[in-house]
Each structure stands twice: as C-alpha cells, then as structure tokens.
Protein backbone atom coordinates (compact mmCIF):
# COMPACT_ATOMS: atom_id res chain seq x y z
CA UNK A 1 16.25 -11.39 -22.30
CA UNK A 2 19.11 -9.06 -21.63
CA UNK A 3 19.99 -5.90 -20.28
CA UNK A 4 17.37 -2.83 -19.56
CA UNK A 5 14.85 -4.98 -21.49
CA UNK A 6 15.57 -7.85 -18.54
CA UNK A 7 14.61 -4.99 -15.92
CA UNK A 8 11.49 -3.71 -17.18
CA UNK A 9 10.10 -0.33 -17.00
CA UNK A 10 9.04 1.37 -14.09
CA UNK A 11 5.71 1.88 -13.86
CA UNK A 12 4.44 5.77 -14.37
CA UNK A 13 3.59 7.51 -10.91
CA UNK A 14 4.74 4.21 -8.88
CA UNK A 15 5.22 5.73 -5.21
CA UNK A 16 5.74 4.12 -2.19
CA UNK A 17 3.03 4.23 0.69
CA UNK A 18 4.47 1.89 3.12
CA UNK A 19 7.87 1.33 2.18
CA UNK A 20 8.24 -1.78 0.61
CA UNK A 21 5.11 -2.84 1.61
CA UNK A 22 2.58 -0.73 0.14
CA UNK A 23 3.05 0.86 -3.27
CA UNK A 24 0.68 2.81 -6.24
CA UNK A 25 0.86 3.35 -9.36
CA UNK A 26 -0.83 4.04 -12.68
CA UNK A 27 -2.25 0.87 -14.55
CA UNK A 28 0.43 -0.62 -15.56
CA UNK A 29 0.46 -0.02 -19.72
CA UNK A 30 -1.06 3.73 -19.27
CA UNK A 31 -4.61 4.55 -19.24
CA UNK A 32 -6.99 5.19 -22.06
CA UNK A 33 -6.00 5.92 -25.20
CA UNK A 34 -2.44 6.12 -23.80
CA UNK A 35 -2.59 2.46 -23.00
CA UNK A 36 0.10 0.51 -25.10
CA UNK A 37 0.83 -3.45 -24.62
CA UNK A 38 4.28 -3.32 -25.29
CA UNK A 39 4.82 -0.73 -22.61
CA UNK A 40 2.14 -3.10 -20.23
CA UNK A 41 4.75 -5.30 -20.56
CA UNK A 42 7.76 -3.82 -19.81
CA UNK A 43 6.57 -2.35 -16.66
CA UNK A 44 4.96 -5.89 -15.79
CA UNK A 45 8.40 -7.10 -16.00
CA UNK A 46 9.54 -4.08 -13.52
CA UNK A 47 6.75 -5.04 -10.91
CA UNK A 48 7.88 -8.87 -11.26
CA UNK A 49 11.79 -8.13 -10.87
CA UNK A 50 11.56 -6.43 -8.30
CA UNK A 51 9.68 -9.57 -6.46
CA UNK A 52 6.49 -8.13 -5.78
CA UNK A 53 4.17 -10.58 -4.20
CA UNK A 54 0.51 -8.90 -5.58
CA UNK A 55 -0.92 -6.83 -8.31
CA UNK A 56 -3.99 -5.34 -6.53
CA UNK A 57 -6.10 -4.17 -9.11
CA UNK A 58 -8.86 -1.49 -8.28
CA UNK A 59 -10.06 -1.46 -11.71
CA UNK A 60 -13.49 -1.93 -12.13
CA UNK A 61 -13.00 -3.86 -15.05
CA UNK A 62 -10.83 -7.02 -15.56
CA UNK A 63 -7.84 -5.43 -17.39
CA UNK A 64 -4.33 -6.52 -17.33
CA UNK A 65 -5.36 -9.42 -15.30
CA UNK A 66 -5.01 -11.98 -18.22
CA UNK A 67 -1.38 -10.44 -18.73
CA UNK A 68 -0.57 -10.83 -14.94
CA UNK A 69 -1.77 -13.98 -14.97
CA UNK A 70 0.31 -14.83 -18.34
CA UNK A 71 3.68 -13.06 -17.26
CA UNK A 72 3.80 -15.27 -14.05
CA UNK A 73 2.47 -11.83 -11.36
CA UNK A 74 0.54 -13.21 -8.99
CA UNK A 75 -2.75 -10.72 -8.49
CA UNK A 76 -5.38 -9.90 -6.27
CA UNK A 77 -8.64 -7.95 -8.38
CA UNK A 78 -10.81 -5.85 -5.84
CA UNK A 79 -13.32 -3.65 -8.19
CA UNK A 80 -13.15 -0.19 -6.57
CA UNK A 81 -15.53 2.61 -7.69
CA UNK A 82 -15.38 4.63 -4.81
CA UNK A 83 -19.48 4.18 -4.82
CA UNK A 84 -20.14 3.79 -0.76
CA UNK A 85 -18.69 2.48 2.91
CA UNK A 86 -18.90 -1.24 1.84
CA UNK A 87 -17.03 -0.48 -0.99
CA UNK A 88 -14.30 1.61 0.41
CA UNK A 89 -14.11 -1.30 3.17
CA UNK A 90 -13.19 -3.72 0.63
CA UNK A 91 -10.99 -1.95 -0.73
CA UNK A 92 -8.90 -0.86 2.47
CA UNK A 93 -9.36 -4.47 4.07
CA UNK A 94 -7.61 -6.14 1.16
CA UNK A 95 -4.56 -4.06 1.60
CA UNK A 96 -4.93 -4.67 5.51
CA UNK A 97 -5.02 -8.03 4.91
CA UNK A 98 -2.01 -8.37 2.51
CA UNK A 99 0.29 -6.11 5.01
CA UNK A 100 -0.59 -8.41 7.94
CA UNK A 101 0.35 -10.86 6.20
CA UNK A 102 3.76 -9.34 5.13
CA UNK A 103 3.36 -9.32 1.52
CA UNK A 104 4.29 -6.34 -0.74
CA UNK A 105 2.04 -5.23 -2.78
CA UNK A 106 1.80 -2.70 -5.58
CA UNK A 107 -1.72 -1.18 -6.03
CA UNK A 108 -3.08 0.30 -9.13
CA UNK A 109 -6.59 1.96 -11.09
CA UNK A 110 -6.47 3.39 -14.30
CA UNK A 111 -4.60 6.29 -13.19
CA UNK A 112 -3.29 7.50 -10.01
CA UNK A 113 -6.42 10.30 -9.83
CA UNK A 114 -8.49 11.16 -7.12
CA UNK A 115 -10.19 7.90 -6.19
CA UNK A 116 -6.73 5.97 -5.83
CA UNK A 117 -5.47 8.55 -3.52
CA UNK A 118 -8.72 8.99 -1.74
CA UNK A 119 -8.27 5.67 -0.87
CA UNK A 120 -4.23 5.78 0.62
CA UNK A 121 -5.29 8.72 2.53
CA UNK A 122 -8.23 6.68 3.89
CA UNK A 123 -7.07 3.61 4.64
CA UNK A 124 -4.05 5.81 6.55
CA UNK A 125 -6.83 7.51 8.89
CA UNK A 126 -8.69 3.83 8.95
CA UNK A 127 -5.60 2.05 10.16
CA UNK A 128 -4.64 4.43 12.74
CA UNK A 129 -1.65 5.66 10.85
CA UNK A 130 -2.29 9.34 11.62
CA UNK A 131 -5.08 11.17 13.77
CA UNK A 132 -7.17 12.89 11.88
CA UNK A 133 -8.86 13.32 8.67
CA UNK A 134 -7.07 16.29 7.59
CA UNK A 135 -3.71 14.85 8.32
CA UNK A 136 -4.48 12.15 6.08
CA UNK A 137 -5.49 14.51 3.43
CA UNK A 138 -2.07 16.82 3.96
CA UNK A 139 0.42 13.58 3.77
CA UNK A 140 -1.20 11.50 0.90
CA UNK A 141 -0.89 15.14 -1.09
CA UNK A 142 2.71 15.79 0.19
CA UNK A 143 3.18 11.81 -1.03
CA UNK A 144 2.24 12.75 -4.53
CA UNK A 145 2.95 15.84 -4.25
CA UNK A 146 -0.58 17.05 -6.06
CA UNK A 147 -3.65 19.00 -4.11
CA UNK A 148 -6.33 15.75 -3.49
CA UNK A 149 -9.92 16.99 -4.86
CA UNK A 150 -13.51 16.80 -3.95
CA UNK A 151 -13.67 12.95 -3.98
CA UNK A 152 -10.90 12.39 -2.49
CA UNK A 153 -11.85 14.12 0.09
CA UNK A 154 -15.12 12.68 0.09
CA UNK A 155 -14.00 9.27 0.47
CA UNK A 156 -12.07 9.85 3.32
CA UNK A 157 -14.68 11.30 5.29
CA UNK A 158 -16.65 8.35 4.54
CA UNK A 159 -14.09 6.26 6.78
CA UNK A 160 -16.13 6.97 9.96
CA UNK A 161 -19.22 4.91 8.44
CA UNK A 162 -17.15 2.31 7.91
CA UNK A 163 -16.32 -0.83 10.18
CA UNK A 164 -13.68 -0.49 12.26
CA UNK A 165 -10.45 -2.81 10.97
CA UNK A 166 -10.80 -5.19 13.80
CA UNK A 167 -13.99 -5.75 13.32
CA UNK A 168 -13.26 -6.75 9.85
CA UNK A 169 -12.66 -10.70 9.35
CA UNK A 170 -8.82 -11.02 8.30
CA UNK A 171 -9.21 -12.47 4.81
CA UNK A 172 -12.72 -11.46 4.29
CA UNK A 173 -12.19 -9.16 1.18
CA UNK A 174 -9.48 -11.03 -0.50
CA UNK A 175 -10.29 -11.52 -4.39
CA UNK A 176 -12.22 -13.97 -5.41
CA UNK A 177 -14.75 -12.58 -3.04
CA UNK A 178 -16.76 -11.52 -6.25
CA UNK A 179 -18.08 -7.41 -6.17
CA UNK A 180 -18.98 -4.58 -4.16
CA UNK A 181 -22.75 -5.07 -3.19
CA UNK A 182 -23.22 -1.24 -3.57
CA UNK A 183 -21.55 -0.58 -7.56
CA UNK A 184 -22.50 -1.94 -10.39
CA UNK A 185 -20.96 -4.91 -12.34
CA UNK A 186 -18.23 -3.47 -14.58
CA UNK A 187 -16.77 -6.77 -15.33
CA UNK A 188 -16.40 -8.45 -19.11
CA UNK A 189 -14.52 -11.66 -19.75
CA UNK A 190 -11.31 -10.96 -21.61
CA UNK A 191 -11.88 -6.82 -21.77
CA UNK A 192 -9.12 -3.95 -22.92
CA UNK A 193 -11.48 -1.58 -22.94
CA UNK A 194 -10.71 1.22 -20.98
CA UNK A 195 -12.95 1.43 -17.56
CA UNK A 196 -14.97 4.62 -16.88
CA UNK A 197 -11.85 6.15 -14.77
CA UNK A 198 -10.94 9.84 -12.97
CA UNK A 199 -10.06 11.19 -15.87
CA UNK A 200 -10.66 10.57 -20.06
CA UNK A 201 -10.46 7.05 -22.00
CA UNK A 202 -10.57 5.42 -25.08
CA UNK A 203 -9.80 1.56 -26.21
CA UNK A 204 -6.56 0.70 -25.61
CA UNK A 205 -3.67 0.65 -28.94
C-alpha cells in the first residue's frame, strides 16, 4: 500500500474537541444512502495512521464495528440515542474515562447532527470545562461553526439531572457494559443498515 492510498482519507467533519485527545466526526464511510465501503475504508485507514487508540461509536446500531474490528482499530461501542440522564451519563462517562486514562479517541454517530454535538457541549459543562450552560452551547457552535438546535440544547440542560463525574465509577460505562436502560435495543448482529439518525437514511451502497 503506497502513497495517499497508505494515508487514508480524512474522515468528513473530523474536528478536534480536546486536542489530540478528544475528536468527532461523521461515521466513518458517510451516513445513509451516502454510506460507501470503499470510502469506510479509506478513512478507517486515516483514523488508524494517525495512531488513534479508540473508535467510540455512538451509533445505536452495530455498524462499522465488524470493519474496525477487521482493519486492526481498536473500538469502544456506547449506543447513544440521546433518550434520558442515564443515557447521556453513559455516554459522557466513557469519554471521561478514556481521557483519564490518556487515550485519544475519535468519536462518531451517523452524522455530526444535533445529538453528537449536544453531547460535546454537555460533557464540556459536565466536566467543568466551562461555567455555564450557555457557554457550552456558544463554544461547541463556534467549534463547528453551525447554530446547535432544539436537542442539542435539550440535552445539555439535561446535565444537571445527571450524576456528578466523581460520583461516577471510573470504568463503569466502558463497552461491553451492554445498553442504555432507558432506549430501546437498536442492535442486530452483522447490520449496515443505516440507524434511525438526526437527519435522513437509507441502506448503505
């Protein structure tokens, strides 16, 4: 494997939270009926070049993990629908868990839409990273440089009914700690088809 082919693809949207600690991006692939394999691949071969130590997948179905798993990417899958407190702890914990640790990690839904930045802005007010809701709200947007929307929003004034992050077991939320008690199952063995997302889908090409 030579040349760009060798250095993979950078993946659409990828933006740094934490420098080089934190990162997003879209699935890697695209989303819905956007997704293709060959591109999956290339931009697999990006995020394992560049010596990431996780995939943390939010997805709440099992996609891409096989491919992780084949290409040699170590991965974390935390099912993230947004859906409640316990849910949005999970979610935030895991990345806790992976910075305290001193891992970089690059996390990812279908597509960098509201409940993927609903989350960074959240887990920056939940960590103590800035003061206030608001200021969460005005960074993750200046970050992306988009306006965040009603969930979004939403989800980040959900941090306050949500344990505190000391309180939180270190390790606690790391995959392979099955689902979110409070969303549904959206699990199937072996799936490409797309997840119910922020935006539209159809099965992958």
């Amino acid at each position: 494997m030579r040349g760009k082919w060798a250095q993979g693809i950078e993946p659409r949207h990828f933006t740094w939270v934490i420098k080089d600690r934190v990162a997003v991006c879209e699935r890697p692939g695209g989303y819905g009926a956007s997704h293709r394999k060959v591109r999956r691949q290339e931009e697999i071969i990006w995020i394992r070049q560049r010596n990431f130590d996780f995939v943390m997948s939010l997805c709440t179905s099992n996609q891409n993990l096989q491919s992780y798993e084949e290409m040699g990417v170590p991965f974390h899958h935390v099912p993230f629908g947004g859906t409640g407190p316990l849910s949005l702890t999970r979610a935030m914990s895991s990345i806790r868990d992976h910075v305290q640790d001193g891992h970089t990690i690059v996390v990812h839904r279908e597509q960098v839409g509201d409940l993927l930045l609903g989350l960074v802005a959240s887990y920056l007010l939940w960590m103590g990273l800035v003061s206030t809701g608001p200021d969460a709200v005005t960074i993750t947007e200046r970050l992306f440089e988009r306006e965040l929307g009603q969930k979004a929003r939403e989800l980040v004034a959900m941090v306050d009914r949500c344990d505190p992050p000391e309180e939180v077991p270190t390790g606690a939320f790391l995959v392979g700690a099955g689902h979110d008690d409070d969303e549904p199952d959206g699990d199937t063995a072996d799936s490409e088809a797309p997840e119910a997302s922020d935006g539209p889908s159809a099965e992958d090409t």
